[in-house]
N, C-alpha and C. Protein backbone atom coordinates (compact mmCIF):
# COMPACT_ATOMS: atom_id res chain seq x y z
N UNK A 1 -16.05 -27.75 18.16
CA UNK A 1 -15.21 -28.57 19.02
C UNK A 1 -15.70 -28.43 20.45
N UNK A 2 -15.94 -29.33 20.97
CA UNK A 2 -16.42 -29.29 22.62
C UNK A 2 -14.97 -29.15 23.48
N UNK A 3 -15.31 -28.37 24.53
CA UNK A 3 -14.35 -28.65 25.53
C UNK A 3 -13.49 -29.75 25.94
N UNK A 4 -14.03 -30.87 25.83
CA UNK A 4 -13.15 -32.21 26.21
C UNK A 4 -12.24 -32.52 24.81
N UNK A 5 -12.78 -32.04 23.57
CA UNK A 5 -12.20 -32.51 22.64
C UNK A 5 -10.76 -31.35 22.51
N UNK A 6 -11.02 -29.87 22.78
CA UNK A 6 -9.88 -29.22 23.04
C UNK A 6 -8.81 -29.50 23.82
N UNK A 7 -9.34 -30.13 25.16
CA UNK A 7 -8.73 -30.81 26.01
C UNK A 7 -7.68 -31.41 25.76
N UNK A 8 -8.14 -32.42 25.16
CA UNK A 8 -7.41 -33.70 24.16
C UNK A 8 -6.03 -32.94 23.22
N UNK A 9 -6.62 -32.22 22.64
CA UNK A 9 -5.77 -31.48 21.83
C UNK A 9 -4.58 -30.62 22.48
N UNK A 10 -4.95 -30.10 23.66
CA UNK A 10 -3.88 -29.49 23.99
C UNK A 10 -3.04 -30.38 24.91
N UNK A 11 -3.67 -31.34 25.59
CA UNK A 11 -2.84 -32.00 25.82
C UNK A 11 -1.54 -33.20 24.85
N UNK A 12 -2.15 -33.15 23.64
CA UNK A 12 -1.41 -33.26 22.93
C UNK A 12 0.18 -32.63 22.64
N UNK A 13 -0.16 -31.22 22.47
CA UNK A 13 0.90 -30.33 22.92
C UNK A 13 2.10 -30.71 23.49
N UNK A 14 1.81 -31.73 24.77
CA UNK A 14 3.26 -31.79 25.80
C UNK A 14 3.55 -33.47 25.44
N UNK A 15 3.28 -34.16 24.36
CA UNK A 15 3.46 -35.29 23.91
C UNK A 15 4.88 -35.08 23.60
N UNK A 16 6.22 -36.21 23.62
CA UNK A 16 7.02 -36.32 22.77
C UNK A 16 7.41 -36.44 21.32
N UNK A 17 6.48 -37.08 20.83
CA UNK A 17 6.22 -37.02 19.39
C UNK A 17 6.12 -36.22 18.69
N UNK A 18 6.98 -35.38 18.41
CA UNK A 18 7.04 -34.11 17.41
C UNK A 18 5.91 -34.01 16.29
N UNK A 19 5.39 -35.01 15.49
CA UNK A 19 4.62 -35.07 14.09
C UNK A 19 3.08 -34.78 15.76
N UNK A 20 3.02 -35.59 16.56
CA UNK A 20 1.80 -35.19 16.88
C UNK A 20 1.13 -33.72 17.73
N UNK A 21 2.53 -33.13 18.28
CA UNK A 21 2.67 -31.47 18.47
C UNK A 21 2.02 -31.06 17.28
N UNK A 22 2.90 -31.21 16.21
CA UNK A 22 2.65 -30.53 14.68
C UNK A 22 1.23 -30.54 14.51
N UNK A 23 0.54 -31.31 14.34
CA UNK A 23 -0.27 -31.79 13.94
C UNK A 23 -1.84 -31.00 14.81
N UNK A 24 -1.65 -30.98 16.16
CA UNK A 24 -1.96 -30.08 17.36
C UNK A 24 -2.05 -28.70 17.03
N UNK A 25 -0.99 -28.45 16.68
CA UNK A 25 -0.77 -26.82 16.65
C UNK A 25 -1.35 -26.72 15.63
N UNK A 26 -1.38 -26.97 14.41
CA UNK A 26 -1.62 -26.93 13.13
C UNK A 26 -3.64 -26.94 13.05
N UNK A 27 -4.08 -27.53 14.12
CA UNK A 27 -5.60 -27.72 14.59
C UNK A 27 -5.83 -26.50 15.11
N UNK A 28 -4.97 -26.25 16.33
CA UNK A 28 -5.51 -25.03 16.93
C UNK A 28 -5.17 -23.99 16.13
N UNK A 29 -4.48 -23.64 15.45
CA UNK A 29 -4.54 -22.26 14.50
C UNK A 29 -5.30 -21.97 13.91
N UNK A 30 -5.98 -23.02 13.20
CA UNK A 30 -7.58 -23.14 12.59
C UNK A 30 -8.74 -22.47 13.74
N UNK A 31 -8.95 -23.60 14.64
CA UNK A 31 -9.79 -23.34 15.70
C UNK A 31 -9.86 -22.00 16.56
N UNK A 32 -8.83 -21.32 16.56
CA UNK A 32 -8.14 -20.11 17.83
C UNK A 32 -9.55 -18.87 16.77
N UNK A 33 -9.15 -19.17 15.55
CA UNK A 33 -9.97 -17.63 14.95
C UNK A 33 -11.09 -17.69 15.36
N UNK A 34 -12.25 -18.67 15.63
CA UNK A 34 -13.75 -18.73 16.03
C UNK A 34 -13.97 -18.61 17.47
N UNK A 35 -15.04 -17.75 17.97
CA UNK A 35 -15.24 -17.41 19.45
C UNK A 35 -15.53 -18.31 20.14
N UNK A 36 -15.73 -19.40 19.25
CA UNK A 36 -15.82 -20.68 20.08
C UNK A 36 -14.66 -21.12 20.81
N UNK A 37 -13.43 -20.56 20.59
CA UNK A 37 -12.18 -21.29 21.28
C UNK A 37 -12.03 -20.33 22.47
N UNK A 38 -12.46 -19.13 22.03
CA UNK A 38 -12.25 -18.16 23.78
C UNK A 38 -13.12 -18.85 24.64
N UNK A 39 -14.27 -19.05 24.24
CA UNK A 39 -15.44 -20.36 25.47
C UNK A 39 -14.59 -21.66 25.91
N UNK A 40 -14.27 -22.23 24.94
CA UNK A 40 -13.55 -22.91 25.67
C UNK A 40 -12.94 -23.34 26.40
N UNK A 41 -11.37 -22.63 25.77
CA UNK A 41 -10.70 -21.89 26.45
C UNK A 41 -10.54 -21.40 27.87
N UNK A 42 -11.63 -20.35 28.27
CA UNK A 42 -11.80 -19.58 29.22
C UNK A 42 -12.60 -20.92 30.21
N UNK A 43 -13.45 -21.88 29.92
CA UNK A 43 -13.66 -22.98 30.43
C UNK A 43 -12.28 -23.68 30.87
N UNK A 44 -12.08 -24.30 29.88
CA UNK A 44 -10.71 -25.13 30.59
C UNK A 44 -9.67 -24.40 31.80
N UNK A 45 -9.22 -23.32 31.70
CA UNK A 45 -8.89 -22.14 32.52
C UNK A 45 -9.63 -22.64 33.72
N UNK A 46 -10.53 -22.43 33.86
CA UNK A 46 -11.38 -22.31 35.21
C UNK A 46 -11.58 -23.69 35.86
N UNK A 47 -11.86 -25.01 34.95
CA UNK A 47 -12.50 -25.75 35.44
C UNK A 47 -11.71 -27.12 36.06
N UNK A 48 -10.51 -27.09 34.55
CA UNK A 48 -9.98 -28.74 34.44
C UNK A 48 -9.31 -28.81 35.38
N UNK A 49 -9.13 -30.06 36.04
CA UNK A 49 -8.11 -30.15 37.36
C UNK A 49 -6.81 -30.26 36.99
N UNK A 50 -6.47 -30.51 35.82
CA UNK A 50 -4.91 -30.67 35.16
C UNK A 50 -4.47 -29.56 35.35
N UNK A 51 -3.19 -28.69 35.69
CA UNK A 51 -2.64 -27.93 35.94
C UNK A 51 -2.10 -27.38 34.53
N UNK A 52 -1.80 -28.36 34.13
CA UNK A 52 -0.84 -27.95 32.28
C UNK A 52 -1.80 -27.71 31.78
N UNK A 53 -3.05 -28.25 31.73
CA UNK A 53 -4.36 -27.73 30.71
C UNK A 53 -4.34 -26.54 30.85
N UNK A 54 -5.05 -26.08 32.73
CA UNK A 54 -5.18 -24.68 32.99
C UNK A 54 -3.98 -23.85 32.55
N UNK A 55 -2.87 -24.18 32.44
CA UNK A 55 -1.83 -22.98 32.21
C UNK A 55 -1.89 -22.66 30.79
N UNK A 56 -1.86 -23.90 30.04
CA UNK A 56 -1.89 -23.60 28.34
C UNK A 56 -3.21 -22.82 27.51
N UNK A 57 -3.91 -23.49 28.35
CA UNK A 57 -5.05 -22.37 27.69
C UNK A 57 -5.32 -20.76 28.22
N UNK A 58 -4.69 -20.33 29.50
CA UNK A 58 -4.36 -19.15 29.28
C UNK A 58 -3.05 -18.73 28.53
N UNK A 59 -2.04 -19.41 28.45
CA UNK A 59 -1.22 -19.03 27.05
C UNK A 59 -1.99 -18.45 26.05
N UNK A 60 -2.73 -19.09 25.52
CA UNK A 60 -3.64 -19.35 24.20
C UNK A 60 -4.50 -18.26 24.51
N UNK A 61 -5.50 -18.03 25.47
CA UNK A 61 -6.30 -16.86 25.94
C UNK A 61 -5.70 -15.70 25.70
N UNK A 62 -4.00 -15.56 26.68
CA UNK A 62 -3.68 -14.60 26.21
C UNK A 62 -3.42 -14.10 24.69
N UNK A 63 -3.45 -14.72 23.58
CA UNK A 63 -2.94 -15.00 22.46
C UNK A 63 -4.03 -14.30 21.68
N UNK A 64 -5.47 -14.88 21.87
CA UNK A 64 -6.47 -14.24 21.17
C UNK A 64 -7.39 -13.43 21.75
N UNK A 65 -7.25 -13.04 23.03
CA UNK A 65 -8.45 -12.28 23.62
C UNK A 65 -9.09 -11.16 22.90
N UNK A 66 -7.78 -10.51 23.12
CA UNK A 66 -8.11 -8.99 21.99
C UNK A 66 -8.39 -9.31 21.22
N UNK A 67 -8.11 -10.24 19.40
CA UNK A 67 -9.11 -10.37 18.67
C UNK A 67 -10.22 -10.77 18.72
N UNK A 68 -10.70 -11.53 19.72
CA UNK A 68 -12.25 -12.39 19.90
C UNK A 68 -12.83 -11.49 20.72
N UNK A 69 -12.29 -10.60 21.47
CA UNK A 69 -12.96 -9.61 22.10
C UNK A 69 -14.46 -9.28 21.46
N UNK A 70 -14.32 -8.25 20.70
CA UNK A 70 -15.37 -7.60 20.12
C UNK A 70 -16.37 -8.17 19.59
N UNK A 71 -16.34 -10.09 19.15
CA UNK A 71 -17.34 -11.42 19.04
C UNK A 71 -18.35 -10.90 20.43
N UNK A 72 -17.81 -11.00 21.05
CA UNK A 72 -18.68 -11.28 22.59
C UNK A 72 -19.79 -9.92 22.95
N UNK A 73 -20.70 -10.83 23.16
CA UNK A 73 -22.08 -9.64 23.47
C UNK A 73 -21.21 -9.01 25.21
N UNK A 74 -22.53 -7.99 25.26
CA UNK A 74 -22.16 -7.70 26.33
C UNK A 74 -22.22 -8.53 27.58
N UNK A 75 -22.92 -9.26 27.88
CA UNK A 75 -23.04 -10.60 28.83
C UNK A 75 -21.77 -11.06 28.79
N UNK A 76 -21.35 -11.62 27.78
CA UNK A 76 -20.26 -12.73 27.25
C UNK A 76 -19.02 -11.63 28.24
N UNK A 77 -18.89 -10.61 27.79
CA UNK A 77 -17.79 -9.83 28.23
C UNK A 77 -17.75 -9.92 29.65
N UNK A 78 -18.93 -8.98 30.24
CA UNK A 78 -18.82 -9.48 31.48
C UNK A 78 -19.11 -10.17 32.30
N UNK A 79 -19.15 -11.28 31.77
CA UNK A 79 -19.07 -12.92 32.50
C UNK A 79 -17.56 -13.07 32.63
N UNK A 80 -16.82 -12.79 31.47
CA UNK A 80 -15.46 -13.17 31.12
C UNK A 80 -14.41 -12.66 32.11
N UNK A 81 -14.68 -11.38 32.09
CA UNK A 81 -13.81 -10.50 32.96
C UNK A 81 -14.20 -10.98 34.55
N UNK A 82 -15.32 -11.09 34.64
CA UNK A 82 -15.60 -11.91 36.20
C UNK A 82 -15.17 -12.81 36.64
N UNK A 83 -14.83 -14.03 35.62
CA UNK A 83 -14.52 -15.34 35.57
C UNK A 83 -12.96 -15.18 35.81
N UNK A 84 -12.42 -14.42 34.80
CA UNK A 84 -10.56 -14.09 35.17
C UNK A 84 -10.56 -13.28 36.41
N UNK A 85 -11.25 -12.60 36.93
CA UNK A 85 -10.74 -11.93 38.00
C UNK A 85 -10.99 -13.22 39.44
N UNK A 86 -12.14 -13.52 39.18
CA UNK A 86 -12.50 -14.67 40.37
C UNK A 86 -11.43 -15.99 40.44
N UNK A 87 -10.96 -16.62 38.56
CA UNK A 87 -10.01 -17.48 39.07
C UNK A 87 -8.43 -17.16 39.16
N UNK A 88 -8.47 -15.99 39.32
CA UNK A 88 -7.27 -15.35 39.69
C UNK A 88 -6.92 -15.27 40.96
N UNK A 89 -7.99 -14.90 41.27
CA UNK A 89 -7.75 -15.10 43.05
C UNK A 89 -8.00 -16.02 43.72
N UNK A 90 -8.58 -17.27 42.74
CA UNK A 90 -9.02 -18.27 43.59
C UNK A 90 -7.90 -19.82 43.12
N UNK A 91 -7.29 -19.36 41.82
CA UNK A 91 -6.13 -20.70 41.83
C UNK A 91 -4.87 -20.57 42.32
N UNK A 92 -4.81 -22.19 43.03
CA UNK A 92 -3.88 -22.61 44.29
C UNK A 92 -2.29 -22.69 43.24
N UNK A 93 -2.10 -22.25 41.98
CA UNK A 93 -0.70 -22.80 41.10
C UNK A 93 -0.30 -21.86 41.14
N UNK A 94 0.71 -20.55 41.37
CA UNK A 94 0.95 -19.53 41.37
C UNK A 94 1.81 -19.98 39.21
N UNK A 95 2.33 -20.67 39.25
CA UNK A 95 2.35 -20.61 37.97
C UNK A 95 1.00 -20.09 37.10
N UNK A 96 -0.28 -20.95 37.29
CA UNK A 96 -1.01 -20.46 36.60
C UNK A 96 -1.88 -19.58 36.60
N UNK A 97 -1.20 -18.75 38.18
CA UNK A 97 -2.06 -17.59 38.57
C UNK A 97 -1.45 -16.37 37.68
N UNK A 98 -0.01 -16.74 37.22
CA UNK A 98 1.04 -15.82 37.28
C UNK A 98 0.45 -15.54 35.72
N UNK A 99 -0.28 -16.94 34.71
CA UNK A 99 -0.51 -16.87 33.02
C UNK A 99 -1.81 -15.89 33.42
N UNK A 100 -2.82 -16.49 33.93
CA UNK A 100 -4.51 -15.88 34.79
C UNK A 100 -3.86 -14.47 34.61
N UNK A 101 -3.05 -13.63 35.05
CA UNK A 101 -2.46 -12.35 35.35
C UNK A 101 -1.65 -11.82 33.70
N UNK A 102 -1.64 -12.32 32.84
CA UNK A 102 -1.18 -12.30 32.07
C UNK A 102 -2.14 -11.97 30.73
N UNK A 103 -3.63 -12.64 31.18
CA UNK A 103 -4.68 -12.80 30.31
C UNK A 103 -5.49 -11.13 30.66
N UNK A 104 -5.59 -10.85 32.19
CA UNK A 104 -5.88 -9.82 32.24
C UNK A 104 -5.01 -8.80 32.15
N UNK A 105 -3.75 -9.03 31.76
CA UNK A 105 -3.22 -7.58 31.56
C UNK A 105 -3.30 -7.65 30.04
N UNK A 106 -3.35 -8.40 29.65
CA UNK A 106 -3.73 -8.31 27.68
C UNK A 106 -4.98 -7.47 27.54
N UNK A 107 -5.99 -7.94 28.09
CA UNK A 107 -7.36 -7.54 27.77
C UNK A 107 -7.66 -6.12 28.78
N UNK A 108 -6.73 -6.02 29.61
CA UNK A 108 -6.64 -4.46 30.04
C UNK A 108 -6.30 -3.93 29.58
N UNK A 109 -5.09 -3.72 28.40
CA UNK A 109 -4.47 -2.86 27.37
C UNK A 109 -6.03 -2.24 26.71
N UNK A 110 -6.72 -3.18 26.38
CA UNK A 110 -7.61 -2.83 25.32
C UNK A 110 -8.81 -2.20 26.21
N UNK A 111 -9.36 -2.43 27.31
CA UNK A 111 -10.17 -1.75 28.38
C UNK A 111 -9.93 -0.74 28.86
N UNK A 112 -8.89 -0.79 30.09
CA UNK A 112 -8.95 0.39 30.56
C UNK A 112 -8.55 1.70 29.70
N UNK A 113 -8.07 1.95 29.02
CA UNK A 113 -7.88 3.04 28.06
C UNK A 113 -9.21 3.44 27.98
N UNK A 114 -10.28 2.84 27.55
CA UNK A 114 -11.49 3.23 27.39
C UNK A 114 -12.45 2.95 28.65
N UNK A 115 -11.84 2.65 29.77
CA UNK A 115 -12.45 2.89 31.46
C UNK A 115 -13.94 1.82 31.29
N UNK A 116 -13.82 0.76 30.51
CA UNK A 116 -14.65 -0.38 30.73
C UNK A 116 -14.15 -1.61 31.27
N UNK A 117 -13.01 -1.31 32.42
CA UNK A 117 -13.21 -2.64 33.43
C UNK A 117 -12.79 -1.82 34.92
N UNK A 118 -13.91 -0.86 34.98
CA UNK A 118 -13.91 -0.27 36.93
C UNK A 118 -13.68 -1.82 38.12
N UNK A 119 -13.97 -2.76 37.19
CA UNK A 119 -13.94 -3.72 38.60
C UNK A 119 -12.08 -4.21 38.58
N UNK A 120 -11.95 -4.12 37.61
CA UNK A 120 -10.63 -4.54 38.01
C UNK A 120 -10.03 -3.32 38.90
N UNK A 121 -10.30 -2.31 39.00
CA UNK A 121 -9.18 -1.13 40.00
C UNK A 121 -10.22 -1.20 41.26
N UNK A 122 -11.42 -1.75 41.36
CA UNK A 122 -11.66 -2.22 42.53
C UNK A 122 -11.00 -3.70 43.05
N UNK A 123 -11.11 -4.40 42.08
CA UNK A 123 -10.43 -5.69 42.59
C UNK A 123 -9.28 -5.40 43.08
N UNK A 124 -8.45 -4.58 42.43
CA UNK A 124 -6.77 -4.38 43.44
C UNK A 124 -7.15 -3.64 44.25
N UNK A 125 -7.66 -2.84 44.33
CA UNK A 125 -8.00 -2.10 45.72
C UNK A 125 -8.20 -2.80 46.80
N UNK A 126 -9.25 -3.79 47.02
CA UNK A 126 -10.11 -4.43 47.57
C UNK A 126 -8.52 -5.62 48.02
N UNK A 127 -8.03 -6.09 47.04
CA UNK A 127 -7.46 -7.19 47.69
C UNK A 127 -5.76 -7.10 48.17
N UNK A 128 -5.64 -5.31 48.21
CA UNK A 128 -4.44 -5.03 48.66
C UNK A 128 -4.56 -4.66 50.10
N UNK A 129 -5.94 -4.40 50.21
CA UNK A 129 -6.00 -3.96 51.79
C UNK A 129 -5.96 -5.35 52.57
């Protein structure tokens, strides 16, 4: 599934039409298990100018990170964690800064315990002063 076609789909989501929600959700449950939907995903997050896109797909981010975690090479990882920390501080929706904050405290449960994300306790450091 390409990015625009997820797109589509989640915007489906906020349709009135109940059978076409259904129908939505019933796609992405399929799709969510392959690491292809954290790319996505973590794309739409960052990129789409729709505000409901960006918020729902960190819903969804938060949802599967930890399992798709361990898919991702080491690159993949820390691209990922760069990408949430950078559009965390850099989106203007405090709603969807507030989900953005939500995605990294999921995937910090599973990190810092094992002291593989030092940049995030620099990032609060850094942006409390």
């Amino acid at each position: 599934m390409t990015p625009e076609e997820l797109c589509t789909i989640l915007s489906q989501l906020f349709q009135p039409d109940t059978q076409v929600v259904k129908q939505a959700t019933e796609t992405l449950k399929v799709y969510f298990k392959q690491v292809e939907a954290l790319e996505n995903l973590l794309l739409l997050m960052s990129q789409n100018p729709d505000q409901q896109v960006r918020q729902i797909s960190c819903v969804y981010l938060r949802k599967i990170i930890t399992r798709l975690w361990p898919n991702l090479n080491a690159d993949q990882q820390l691209a990922t964690k760069n990408l949430l920390l950078t559009r965390f501080k850099e989106e203007p929706v405090t709603l969807v800064k507030k989900n953005i904050a939500d995605v990294i405290g999921n995937l910090g449960k599973i990190l810092i315990p094992n002291k593989e994300w030092n940049e995030l306790f620099q990032f609060i450091f850094t942006s409390t002063q």
